[in-house]
Protein backbone atom coordinates (compact mmCIF):
# COMPACT_ATOMS: atom_id res chain seq x y z
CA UNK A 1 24.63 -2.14 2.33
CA UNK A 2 26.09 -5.49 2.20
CA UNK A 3 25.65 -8.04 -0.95
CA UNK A 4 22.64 -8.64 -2.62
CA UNK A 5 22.64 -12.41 -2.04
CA UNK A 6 22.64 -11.61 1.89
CA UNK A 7 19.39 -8.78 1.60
CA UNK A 8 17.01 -11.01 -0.51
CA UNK A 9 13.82 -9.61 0.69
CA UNK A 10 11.74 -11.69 0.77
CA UNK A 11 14.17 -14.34 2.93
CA UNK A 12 14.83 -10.96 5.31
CA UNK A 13 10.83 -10.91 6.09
CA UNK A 14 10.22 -14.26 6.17
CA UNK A 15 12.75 -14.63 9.10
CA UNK A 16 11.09 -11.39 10.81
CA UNK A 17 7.64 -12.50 10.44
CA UNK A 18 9.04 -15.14 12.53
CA UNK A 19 9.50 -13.33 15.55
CA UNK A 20 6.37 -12.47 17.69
CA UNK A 21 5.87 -9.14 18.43
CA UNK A 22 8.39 -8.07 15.49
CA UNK A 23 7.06 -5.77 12.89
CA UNK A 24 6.65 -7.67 10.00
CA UNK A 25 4.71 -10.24 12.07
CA UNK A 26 2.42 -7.42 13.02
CA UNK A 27 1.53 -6.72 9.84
CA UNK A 28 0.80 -10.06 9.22
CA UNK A 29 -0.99 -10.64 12.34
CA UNK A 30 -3.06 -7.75 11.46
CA UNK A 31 -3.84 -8.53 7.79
CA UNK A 32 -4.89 -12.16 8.92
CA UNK A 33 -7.32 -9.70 11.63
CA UNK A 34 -9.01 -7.52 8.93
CA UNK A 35 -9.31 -11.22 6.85
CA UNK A 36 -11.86 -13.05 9.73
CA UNK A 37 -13.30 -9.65 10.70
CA UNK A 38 -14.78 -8.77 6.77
CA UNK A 39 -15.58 -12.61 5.85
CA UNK A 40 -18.12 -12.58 9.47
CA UNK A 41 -19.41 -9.07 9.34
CA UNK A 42 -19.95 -9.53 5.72
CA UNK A 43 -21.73 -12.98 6.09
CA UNK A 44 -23.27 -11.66 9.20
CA UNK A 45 -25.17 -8.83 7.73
CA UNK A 46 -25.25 -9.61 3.77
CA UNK A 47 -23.34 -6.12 2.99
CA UNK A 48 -19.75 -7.03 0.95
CA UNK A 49 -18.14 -4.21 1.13
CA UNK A 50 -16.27 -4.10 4.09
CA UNK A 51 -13.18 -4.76 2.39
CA UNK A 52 -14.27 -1.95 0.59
CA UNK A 53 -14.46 0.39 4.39
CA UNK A 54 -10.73 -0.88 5.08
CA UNK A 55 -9.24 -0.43 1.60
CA UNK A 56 -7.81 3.26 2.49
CA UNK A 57 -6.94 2.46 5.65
CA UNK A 58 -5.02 -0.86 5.98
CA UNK A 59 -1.97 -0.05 3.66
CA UNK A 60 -1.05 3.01 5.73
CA UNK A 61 -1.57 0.91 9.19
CA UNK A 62 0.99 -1.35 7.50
CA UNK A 63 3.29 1.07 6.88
CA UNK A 64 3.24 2.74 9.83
CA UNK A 65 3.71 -0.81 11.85
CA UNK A 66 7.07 -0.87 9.71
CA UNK A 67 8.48 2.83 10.24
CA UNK A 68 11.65 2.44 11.72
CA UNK A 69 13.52 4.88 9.64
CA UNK A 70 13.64 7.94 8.07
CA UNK A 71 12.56 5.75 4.48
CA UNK A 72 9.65 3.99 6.18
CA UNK A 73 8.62 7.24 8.48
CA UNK A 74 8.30 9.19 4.79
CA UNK A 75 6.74 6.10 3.35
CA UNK A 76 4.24 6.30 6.11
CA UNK A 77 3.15 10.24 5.76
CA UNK A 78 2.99 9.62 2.12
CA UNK A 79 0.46 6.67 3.01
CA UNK A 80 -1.18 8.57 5.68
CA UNK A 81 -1.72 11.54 3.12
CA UNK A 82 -3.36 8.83 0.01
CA UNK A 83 -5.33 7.38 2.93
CA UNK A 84 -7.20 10.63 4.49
CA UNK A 85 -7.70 11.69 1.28
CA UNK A 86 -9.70 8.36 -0.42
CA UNK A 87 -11.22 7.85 3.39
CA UNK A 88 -12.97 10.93 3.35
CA UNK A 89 -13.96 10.61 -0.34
CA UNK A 90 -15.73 7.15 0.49
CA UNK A 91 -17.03 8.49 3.43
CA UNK A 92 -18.71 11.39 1.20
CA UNK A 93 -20.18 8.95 -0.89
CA UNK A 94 -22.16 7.18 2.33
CA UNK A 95 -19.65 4.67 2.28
CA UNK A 96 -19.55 4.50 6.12
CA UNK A 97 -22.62 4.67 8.37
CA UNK A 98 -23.33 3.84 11.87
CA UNK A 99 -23.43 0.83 12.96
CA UNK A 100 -19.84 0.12 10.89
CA UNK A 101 -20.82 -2.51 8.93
CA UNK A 102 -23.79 -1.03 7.50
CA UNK A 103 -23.39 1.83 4.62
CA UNK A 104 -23.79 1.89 0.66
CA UNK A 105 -22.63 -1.39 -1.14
CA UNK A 106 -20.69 -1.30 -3.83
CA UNK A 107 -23.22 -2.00 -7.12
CA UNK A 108 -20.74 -4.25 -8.40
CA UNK A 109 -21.33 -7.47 -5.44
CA UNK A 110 -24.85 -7.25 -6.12
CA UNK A 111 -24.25 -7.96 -9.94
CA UNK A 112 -21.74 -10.55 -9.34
CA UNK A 113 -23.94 -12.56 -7.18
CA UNK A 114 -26.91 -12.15 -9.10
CA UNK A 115 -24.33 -14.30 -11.50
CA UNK A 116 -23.77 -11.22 -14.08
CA UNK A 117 -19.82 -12.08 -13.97
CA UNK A 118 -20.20 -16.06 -13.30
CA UNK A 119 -23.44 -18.13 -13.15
CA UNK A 120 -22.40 -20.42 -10.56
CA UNK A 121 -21.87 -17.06 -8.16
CA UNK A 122 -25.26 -17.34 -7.88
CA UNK A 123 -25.15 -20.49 -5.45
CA UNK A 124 -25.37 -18.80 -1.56
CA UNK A 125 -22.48 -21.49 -0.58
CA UNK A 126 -20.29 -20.96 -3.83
CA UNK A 127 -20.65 -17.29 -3.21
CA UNK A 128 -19.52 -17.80 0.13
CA UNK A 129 -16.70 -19.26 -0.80
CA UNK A 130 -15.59 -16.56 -3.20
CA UNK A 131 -16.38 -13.99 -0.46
CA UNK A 132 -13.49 -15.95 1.71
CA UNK A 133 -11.48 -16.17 -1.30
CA UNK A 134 -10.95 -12.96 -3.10
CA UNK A 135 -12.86 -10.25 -1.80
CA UNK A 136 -11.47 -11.47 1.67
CA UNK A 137 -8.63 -13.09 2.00
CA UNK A 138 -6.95 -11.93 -1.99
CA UNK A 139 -7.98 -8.06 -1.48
CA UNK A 140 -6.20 -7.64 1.94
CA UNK A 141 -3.51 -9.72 0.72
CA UNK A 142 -3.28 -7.02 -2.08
CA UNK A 143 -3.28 -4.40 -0.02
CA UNK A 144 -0.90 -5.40 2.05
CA UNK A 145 1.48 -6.52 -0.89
CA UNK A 146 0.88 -2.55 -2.45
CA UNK A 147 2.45 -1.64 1.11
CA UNK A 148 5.15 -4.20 0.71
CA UNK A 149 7.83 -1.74 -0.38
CA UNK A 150 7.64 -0.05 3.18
CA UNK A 151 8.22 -3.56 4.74
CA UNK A 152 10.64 -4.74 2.23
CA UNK A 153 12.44 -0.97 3.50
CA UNK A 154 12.29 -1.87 6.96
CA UNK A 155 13.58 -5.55 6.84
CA UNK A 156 16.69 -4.51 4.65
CA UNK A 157 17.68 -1.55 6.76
CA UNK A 158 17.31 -3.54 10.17
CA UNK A 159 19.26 -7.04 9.13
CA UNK A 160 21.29 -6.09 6.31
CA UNK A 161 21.81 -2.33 5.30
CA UNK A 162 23.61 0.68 7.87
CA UNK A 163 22.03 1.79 11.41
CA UNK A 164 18.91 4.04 10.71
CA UNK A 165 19.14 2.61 7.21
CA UNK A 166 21.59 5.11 5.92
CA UNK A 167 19.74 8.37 5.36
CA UNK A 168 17.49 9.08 1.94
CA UNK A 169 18.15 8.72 -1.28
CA UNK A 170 16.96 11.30 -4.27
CA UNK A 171 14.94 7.90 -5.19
CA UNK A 172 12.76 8.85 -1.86
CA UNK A 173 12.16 12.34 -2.37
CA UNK A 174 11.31 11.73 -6.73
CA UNK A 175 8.97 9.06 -5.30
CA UNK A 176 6.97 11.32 -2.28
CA UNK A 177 7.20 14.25 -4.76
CA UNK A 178 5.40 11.38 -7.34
CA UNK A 179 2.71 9.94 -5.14
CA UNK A 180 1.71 13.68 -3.66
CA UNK A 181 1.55 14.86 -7.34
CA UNK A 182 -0.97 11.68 -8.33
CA UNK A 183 -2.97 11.94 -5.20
CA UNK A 184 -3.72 15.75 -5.80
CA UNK A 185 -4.93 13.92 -9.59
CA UNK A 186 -6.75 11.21 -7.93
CA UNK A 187 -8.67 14.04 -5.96
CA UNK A 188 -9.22 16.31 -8.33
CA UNK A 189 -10.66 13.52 -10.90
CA UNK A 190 -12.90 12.27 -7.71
CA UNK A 191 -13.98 15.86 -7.17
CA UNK A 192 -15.26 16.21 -10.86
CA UNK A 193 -16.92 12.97 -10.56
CA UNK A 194 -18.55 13.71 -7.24
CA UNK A 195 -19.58 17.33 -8.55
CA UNK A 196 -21.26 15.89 -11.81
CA UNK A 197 -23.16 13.62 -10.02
CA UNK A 198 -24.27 15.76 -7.30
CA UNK A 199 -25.63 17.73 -10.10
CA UNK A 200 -27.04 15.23 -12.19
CA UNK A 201 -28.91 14.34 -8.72
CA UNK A 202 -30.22 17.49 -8.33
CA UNK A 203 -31.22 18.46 -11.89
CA UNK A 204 -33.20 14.98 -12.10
CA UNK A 205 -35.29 15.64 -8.37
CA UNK A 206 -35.85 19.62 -10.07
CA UNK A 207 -37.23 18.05 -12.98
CA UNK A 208 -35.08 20.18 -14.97
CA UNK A 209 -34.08 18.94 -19.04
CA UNK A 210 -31.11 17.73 -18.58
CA UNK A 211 -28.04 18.74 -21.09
CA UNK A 212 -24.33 18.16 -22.36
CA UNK A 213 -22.75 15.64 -20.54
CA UNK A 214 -26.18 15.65 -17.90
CA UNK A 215 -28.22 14.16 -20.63
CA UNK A 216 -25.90 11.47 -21.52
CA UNK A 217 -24.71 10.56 -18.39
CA UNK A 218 -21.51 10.59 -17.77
CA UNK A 219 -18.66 12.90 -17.44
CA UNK A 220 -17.00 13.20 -20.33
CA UNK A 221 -15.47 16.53 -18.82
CA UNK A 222 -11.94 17.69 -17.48
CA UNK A 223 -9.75 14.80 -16.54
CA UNK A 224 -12.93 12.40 -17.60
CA UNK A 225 -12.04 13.80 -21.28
CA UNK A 226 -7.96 12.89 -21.49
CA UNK A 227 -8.67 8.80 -19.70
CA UNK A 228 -12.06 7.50 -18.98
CA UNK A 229 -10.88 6.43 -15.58
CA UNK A 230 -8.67 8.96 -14.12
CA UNK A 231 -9.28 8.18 -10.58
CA UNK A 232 -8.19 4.45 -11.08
CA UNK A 233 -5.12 5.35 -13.11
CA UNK A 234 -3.99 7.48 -10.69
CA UNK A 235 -4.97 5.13 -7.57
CA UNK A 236 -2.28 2.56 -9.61
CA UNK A 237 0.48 4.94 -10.46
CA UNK A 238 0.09 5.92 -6.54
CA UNK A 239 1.60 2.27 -6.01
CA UNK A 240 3.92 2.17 -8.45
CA UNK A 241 5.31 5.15 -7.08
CA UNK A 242 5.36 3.64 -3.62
CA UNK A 243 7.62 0.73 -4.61
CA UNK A 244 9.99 3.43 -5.41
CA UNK A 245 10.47 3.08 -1.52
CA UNK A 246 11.44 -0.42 -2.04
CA UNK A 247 14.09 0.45 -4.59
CA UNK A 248 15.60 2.99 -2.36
CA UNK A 249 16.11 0.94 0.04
CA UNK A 250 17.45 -2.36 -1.83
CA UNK A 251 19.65 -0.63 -4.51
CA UNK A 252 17.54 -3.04 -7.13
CA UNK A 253 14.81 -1.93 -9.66
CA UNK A 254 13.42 -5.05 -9.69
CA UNK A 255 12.60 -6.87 -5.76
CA UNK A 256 9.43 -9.07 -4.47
CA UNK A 257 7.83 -5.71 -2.94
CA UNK A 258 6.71 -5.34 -6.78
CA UNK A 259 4.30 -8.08 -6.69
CA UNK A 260 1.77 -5.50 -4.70
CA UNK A 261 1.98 -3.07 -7.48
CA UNK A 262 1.77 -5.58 -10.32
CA UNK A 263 -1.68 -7.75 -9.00
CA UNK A 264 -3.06 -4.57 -8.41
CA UNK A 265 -2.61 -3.35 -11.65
CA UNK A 266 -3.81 -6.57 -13.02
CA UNK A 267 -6.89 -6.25 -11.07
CA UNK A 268 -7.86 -3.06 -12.45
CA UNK A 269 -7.44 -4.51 -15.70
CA UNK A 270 -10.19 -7.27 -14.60
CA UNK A 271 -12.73 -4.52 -12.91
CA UNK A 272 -11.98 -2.38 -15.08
CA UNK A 273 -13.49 -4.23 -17.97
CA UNK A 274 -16.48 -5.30 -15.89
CA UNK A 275 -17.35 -1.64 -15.17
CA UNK A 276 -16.85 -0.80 -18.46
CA UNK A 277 -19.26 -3.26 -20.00
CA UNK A 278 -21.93 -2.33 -17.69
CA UNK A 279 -21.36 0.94 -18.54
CA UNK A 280 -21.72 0.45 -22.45
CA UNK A 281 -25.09 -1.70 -21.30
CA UNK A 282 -26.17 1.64 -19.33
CA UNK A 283 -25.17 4.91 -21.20
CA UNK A 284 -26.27 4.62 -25.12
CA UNK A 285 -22.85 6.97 -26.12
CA UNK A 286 -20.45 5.40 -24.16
CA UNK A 287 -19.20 3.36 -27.07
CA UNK A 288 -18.44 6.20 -28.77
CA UNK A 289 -17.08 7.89 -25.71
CA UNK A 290 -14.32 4.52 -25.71
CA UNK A 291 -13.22 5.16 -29.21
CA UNK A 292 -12.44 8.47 -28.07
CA UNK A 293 -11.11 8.44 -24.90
CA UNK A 294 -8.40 5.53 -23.47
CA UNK A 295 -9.25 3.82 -20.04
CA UNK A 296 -6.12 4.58 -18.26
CA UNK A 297 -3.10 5.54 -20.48
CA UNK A 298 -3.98 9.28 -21.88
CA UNK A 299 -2.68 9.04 -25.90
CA UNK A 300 -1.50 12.23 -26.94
CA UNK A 301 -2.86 11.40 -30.66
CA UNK A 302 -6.36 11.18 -29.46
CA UNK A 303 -6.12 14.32 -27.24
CA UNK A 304 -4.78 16.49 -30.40
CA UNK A 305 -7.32 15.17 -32.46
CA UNK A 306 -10.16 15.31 -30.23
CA UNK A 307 -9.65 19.17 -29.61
CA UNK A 308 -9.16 19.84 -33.23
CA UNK A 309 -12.95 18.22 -33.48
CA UNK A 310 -13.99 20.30 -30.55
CA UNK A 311 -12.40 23.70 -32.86
């Protein structure tokens, strides 16, 4: 690979995304796409969460635009793998219908413009504008910044590293051995979730009294009982992981592909709060259930002494 001042990666991309037709421009092209499609479908028919249909899709069309290589095809398959398994999950859930834009909402739109998270939200045109702004154009920017380490891959091995970008790394296998592991956690904490609820569902049309965890809730269960979100901690660790790619294929812990990884753990940290506080509002013992139980980061203390209780 030649010297780090001539493989800066974001410099390599810009000049790509320069040339029509290259890859990098693709992806682009095809974020700006998704951008004008969500903002009119979603103003068209009042339903928000159509960034919401694309989210499991869009990082592994990126990544596949950008595999060139043996690095970028593996980045790819680990992408495609993530993204069949949270598609069919939301899909599950009733998240896609036909037509395509119609389909369950997520709760959380509804409660933002009803001005539960900002008054002025309220306003149809300042709503509008935050639809364009963030759940548009700043959520497929994310998502295409989480792929970044698969473009930021591509770029260096095409202008500045050896043909076919050298072969992989033990940095590439550690990271597809890492983002399998958390997507088998990711689905198994969705599967809980998805069988408590289903459940709950049918215990509350039967009438019957409901118990345990059924009468307060919640799960409070299985991986719901070492991190109160174990879906969402393992949907960020999945991208973390992924920028391993990036490393691999720069030499350098630290590159702009990060960024993706970084926001999106930033905006978890954001909606992760919200959620929580309308959970609190909802559930009478989930108060206690956050003194107990961390949101993301399992604590080893807690988990000790919360099974000594359970003894």
């Amino acid at each position: 690979m030649s010297d780090e001042s001539t493989c800066d990666v974001l410099s390599l991309a810009w000049s790509e995304a320069q040339l029509i037709g290259s890859p990098t421009w693709t992806v682009l092209a095809s974020c700006a796409v998704f951008v004008v499609l969500c903002f009119v479908v979603s103003e068209l028919t009042g339903n928000y969460s159509q960034v919401d249909k694309l989210w499991s899709i869009t990082p592994f069309i990126y990544s596949l635009q950008v595999a060139t290589d043996a690095r970028t095809r593996l980045a790819a398959a680990a992408a495609a793998v993530w993204s069949i398994r949270l598609t069919y999950n939301f899909y599950r859930r009733g998240g896609y219908q036909w037509p395509p834009w119609e389909g369950e909402e997520d709760y959380r739109w509804a409660l933002i413009r009803s001005g539960a998270f900002l008054s002025v939200l309220r306003k149809p045109h300042v709503y509008r504008v935050f639809n364009l702004t963030f759940i548009c154009v700043y959520q497929h920017a994310l998502l295409l910044l989480i792929a970044s380490p698969a473009v930021a891959a591509h770029v260096v091995s095409e202008r500045c590293g050896p043909p076919g970008g050298g072969g992989l790394v033990p940095l590439d296998y550690v990271a597809t051995a890492l983002i399998l592991f958390l997507i088998g956690i990711e689905g198994l904490a969705d599967q809980q979730q998805y069988d408590f609820q289903t459940e709950k569902r049918r215990r509350a049309l039967a009438g019957t009294k409901p118990t345990g965890d059924y009468a307060v809730g919640f799960c409070r269960t299985g991986l719901f009982a070492v991190v109160r979100k174990p879906n969402y901690a393992s949907e960020q660790a999945i991208w973390i992981a992924f920028y391993l790619y990036g490393v691999a294929a720069t030499g350098r812990w630290t590159n702009a592909s990060a960024t993706g990884w970084i926001l999106l753990v930033l905006l978890f940290q954001g909606s992760g709060k919200f959620t929580e506080n309308l959970s609190k509002e909802k559930y009478a013992g989930y108060a206690d259930y956050q003194q107990t139980v961390p949101l993301y980061v399992p604590n080893l203390f807690l988990l000790r002494r919360n099974k000594a209780k359970a003894v």
